[in-house]
Protein backbone atom coordinates (compact mmCIF):
# COMPACT_ATOMS: atom_id res chain seq x y z
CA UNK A 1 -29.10 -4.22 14.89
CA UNK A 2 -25.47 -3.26 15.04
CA UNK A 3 -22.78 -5.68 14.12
CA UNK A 4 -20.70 -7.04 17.02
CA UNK A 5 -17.77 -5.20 18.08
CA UNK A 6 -14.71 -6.75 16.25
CA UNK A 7 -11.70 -7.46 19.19
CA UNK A 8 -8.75 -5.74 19.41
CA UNK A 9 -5.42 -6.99 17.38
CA UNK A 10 -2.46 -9.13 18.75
CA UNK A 11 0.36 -6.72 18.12
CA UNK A 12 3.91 -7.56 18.17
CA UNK A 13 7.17 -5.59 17.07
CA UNK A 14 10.63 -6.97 15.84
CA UNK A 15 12.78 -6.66 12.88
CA UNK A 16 13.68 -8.68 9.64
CA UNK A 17 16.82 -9.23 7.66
CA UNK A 18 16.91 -6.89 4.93
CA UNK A 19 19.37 -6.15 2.19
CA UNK A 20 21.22 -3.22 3.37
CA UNK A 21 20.13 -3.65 7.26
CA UNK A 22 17.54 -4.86 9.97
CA UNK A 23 14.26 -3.79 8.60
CA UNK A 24 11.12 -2.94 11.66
CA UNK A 25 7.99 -4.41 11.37
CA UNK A 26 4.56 -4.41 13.42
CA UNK A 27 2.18 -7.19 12.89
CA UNK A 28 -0.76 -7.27 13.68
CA UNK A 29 -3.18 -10.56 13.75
CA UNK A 30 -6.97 -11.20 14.62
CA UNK A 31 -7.29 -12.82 18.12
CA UNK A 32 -8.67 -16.70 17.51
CA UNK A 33 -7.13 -17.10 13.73
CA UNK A 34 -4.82 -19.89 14.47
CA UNK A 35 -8.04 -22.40 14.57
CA UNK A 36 -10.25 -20.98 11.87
CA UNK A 37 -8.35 -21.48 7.69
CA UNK A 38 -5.63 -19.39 7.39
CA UNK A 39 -6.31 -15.56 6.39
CA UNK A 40 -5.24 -13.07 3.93
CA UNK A 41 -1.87 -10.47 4.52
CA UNK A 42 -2.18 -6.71 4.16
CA UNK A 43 1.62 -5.48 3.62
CA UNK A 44 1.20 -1.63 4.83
CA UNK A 45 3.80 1.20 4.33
CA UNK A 46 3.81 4.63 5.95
CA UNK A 47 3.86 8.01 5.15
CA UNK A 48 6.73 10.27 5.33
CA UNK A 49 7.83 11.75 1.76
CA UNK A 50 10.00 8.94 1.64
CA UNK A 51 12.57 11.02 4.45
CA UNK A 52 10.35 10.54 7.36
CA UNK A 53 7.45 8.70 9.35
CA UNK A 54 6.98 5.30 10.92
CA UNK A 55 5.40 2.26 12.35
CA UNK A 56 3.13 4.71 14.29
CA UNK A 57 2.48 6.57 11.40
CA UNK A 58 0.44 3.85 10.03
CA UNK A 59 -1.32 2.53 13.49
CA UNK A 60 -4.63 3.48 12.86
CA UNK A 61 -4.75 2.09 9.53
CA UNK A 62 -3.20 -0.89 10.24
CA UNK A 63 -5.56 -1.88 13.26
CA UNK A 64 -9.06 -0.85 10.98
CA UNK A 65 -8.01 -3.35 8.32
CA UNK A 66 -6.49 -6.23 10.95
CA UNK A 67 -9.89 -5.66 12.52
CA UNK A 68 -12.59 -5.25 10.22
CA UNK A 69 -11.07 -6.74 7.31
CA UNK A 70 -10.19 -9.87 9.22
CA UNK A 71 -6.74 -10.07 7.86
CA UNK A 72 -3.04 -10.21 8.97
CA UNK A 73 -1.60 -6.77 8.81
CA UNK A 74 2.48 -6.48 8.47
CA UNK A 75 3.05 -2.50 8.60
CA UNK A 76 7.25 -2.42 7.43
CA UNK A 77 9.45 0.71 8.49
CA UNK A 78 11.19 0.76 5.05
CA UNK A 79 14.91 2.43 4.89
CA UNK A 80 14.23 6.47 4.84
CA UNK A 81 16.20 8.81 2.41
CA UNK A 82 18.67 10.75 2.40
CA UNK A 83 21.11 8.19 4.20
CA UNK A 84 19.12 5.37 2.37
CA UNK A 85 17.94 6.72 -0.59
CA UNK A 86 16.57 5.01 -4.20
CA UNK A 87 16.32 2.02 -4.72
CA UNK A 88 16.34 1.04 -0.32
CA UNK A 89 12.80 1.58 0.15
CA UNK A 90 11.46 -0.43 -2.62
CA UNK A 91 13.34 -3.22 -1.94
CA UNK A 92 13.24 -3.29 1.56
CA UNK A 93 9.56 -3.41 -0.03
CA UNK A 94 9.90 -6.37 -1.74
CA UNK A 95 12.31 -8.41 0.93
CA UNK A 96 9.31 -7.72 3.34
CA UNK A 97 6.81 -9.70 0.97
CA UNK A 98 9.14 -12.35 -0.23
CA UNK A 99 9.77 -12.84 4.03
CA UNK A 100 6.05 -13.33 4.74
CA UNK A 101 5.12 -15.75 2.41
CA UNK A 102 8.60 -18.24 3.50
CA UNK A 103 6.70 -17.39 7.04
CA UNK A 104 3.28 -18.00 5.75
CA UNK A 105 2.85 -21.26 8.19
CA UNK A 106 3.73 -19.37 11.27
CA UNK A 107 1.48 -16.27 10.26
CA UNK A 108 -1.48 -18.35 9.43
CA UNK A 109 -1.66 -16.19 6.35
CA UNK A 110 -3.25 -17.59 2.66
CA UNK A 111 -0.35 -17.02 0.01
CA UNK A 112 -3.06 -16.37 -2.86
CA UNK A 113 -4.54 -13.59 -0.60
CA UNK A 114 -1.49 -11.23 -0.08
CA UNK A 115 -2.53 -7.27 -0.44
CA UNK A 116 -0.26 -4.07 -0.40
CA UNK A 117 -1.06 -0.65 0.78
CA UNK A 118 0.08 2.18 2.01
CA UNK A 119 -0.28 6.41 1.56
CA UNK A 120 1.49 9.25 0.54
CA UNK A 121 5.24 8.34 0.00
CA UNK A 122 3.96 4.17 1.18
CA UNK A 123 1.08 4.61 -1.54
CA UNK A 124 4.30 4.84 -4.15
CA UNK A 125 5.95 1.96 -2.76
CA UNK A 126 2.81 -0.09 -2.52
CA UNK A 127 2.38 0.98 -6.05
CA UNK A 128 5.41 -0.06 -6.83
CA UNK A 129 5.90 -3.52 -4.87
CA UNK A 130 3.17 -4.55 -7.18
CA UNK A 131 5.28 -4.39 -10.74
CA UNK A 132 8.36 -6.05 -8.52
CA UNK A 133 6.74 -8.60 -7.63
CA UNK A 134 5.83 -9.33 -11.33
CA UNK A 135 8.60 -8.52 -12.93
CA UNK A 136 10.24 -10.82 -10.21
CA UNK A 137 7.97 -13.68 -11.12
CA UNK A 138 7.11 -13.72 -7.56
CA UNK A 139 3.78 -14.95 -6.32
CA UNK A 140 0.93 -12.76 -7.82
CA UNK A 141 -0.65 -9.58 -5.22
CA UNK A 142 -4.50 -9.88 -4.61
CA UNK A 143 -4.68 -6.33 -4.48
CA UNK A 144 -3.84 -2.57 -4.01
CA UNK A 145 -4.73 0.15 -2.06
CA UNK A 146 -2.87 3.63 -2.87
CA UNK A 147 -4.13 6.56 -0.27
CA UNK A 148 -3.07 10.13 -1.88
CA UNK A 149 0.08 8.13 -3.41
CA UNK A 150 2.85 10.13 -4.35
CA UNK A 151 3.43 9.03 -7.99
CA UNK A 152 5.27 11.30 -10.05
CA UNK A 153 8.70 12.71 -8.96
CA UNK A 154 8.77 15.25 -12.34
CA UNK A 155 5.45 16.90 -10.19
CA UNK A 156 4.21 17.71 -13.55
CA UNK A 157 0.31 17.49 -12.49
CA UNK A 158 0.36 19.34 -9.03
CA UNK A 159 -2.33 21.11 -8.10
CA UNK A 160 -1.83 25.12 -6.53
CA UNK A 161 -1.77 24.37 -2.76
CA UNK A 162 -3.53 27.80 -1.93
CA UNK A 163 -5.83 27.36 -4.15
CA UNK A 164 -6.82 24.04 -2.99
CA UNK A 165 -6.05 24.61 0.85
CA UNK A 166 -3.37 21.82 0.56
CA UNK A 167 -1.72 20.84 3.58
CA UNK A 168 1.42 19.87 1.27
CA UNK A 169 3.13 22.16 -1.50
CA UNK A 170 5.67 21.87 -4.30
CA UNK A 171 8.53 22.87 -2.37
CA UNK A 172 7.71 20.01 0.30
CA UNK A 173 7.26 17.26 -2.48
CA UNK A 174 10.35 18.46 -4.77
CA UNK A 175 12.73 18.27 -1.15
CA UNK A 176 11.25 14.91 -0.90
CA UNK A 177 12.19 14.15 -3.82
CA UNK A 178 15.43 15.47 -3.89
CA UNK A 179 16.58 13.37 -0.99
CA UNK A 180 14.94 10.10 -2.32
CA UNK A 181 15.96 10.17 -5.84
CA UNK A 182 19.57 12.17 -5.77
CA UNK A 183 20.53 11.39 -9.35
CA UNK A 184 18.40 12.87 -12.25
CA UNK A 185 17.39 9.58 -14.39
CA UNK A 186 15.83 7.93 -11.23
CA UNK A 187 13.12 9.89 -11.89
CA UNK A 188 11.95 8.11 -14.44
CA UNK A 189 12.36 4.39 -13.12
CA UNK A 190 8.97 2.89 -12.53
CA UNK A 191 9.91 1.42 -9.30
CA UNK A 192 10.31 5.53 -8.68
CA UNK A 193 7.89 7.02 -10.56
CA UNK A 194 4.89 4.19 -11.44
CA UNK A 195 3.49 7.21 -13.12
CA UNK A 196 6.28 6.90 -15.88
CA UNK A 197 5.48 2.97 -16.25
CA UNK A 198 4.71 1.88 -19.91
CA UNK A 199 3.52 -1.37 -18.44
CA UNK A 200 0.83 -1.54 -15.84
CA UNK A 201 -0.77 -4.86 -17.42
CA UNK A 202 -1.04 -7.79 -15.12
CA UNK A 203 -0.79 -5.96 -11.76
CA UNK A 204 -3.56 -6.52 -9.41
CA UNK A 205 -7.15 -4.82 -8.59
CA UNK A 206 -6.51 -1.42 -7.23
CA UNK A 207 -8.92 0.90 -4.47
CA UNK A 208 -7.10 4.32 -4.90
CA UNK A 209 -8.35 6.86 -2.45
CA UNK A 210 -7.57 11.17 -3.34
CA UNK A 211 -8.27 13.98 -1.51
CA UNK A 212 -9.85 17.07 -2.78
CA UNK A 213 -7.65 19.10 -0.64
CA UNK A 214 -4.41 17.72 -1.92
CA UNK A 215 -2.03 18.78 -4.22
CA UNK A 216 -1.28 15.29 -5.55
CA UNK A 217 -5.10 14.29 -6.80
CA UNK A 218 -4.13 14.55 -10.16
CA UNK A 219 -1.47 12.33 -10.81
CA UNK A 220 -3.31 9.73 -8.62
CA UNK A 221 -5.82 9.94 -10.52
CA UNK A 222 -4.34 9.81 -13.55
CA UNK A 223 -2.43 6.25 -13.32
CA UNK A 224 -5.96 5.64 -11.95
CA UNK A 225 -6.85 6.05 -15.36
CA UNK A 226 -3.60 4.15 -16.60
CA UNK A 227 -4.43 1.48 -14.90
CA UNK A 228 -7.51 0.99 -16.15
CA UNK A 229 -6.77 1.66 -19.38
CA UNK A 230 -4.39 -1.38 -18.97
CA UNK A 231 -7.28 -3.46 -18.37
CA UNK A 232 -6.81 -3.35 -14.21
CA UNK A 233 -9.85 -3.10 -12.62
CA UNK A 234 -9.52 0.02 -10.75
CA UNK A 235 -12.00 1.84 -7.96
CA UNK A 236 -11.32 5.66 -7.51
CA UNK A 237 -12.83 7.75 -4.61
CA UNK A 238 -12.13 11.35 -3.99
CA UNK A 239 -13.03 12.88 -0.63
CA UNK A 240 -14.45 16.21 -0.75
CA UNK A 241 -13.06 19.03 2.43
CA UNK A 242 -10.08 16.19 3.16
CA UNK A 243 -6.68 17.43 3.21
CA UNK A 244 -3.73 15.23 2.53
CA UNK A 245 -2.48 14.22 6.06
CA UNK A 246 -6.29 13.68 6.82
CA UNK A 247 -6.94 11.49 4.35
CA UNK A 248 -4.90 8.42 5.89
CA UNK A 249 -6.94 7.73 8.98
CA UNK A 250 -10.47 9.42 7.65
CA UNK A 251 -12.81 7.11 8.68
CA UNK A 252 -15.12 6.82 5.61
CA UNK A 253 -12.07 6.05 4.03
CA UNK A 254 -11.18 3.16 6.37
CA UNK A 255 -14.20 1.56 5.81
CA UNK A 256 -14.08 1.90 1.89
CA UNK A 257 -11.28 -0.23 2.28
CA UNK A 258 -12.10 -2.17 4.53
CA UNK A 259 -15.05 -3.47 2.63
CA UNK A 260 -13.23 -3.58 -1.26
CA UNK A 261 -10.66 -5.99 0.85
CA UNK A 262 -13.47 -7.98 1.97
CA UNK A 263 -14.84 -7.86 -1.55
CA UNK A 264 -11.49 -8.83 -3.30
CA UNK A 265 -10.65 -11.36 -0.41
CA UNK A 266 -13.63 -13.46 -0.98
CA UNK A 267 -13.83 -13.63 -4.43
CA UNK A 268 -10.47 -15.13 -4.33
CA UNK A 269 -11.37 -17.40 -2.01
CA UNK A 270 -14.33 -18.68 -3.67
CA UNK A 271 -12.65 -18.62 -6.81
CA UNK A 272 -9.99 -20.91 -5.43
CA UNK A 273 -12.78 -23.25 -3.98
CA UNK A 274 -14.27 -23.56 -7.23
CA UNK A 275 -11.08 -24.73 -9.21
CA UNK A 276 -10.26 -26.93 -6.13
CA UNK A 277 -13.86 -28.88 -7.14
CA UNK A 278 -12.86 -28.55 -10.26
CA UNK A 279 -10.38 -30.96 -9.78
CA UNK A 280 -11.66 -33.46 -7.49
């Protein structure tokens, strides 16, 4: 028997303050929440080597996980190098989360259920909103999903593009990188490069998707490693035949996150339940 056909998302575009300007955002919301407990937030950020990409960029992600997760989705259009370069995007990041939960009541979204994703150039600022936000002392993240993240501005574990039919090269990532990070020693900022981070304990559960075809497999998989090494639990799936700009909207990918969202979700949920009980 096939599982009923989940209905399509409320969408709605507008902008929120932000520290250096107006920052877009596109949420998206599961028709019906408003009666039923509020849900968990997905924060999503786009592709676009940090210089590039959008909103639209990250449509088809954002409406598999509204849907079939169940959750609130807010996709952000960060600030884009080179006019906004290093440290914009990250913060923008940041001002993003801290906005949804002081607009948690209006969302209908659970505060202990907040997630962050995003791929390529998003996957590093997902990656990154997660030491912010402790560092910050802000509310803990539930979770993170990094899709073919781009982790490591010194490039020092990319793969040979012709060898591995990559859709991206070293020339693409270092321009990238030139615009985002114009001075030398941002390179090795955390926020920049989580790759670099000495401290990865304490950040939340991470799903961290690769594709074969990709250039930057290695170094995800490598903080993969870091992380848990760090004592983060950590799930790692590489897609065999998937090329980087594939990767984002593949559709066995969707549903892997889909369902370790579901996973992480509910376990928090009961969790929270339980100590609730506890102190009854």
């Amino acid at each position: 028997m096939s599982a009923p056909r989940q209905s399509q998302p409320i969408i709605s575009n507008f902008t929120i303050p932000g520290p250096i300007g107006l920052i877009p955002v596109r949420l998206y919301r599961p028709t019906g929440i408003s009666a039923a407990p509020a849900v968990p937030l997905v924060l999503y950020f786009h592709g676009g080597g940090f210089v590039s990409g959008g909103l639209d960029d990250a449509d088809t992600q954002a409406r598999y996980i509204c849907r079939h997760s169940h959750v609130v989705v807010l996709s952000v259009g960060y600030a884009l190098a080179p006019a906004k370069p290093f440290p914009a995007a990250p913060e923008d990041a940041y001002t993003a989360a801290v906005w949804a939960v002081k607009h948690a009541a209006e969302l209908h979204i659970d505060t202990r259920r907040i997630a962050v994703a995003g791929d390529d150039a998003g996957g590093n600022l997902a990656a990154s909103l997660t030491m912010i936000a402790r560092d910050r002392c802000a509310a803990p993240l539930a979770a993170q999903v990094l899709i073919s993240p781009m982790l490591d501005p010194s490039m020092t574990l990319l793969g040979d593009a012709s060898q591995l039919k990559s859709d991206t090269n070293a020339a693409s990532c270092a321009d990238c990188y030139r615009q985002y990070l114009p001075q030398t020693m941002q390179r090795l900022h955390p926020y920049a490069a989580p790759l670099e981070a000495s401290r990865l304990a304490g950040l939340p559960p991470a799903f961290i998707a690769t594709a074969e075809c990709d250039v930057l497999h290695l170094e995800a998989e490598k903080y993969a490693n870091a992380l848990i090494r760090a004592g983060v639990h950590t799930q790692v799936a590489r897609f065999a035949g998937i090329t980087h700009g594939a990767l984002r909207s593949h559709l066995p990918l969707l549903k892997e996150i889909a369902d370790f969202l579901r996973r992480r979700f509910s376990a928090l949920a009961s969790t929270t339940t339980k100590l609730h009980l506890q102190t009854l």
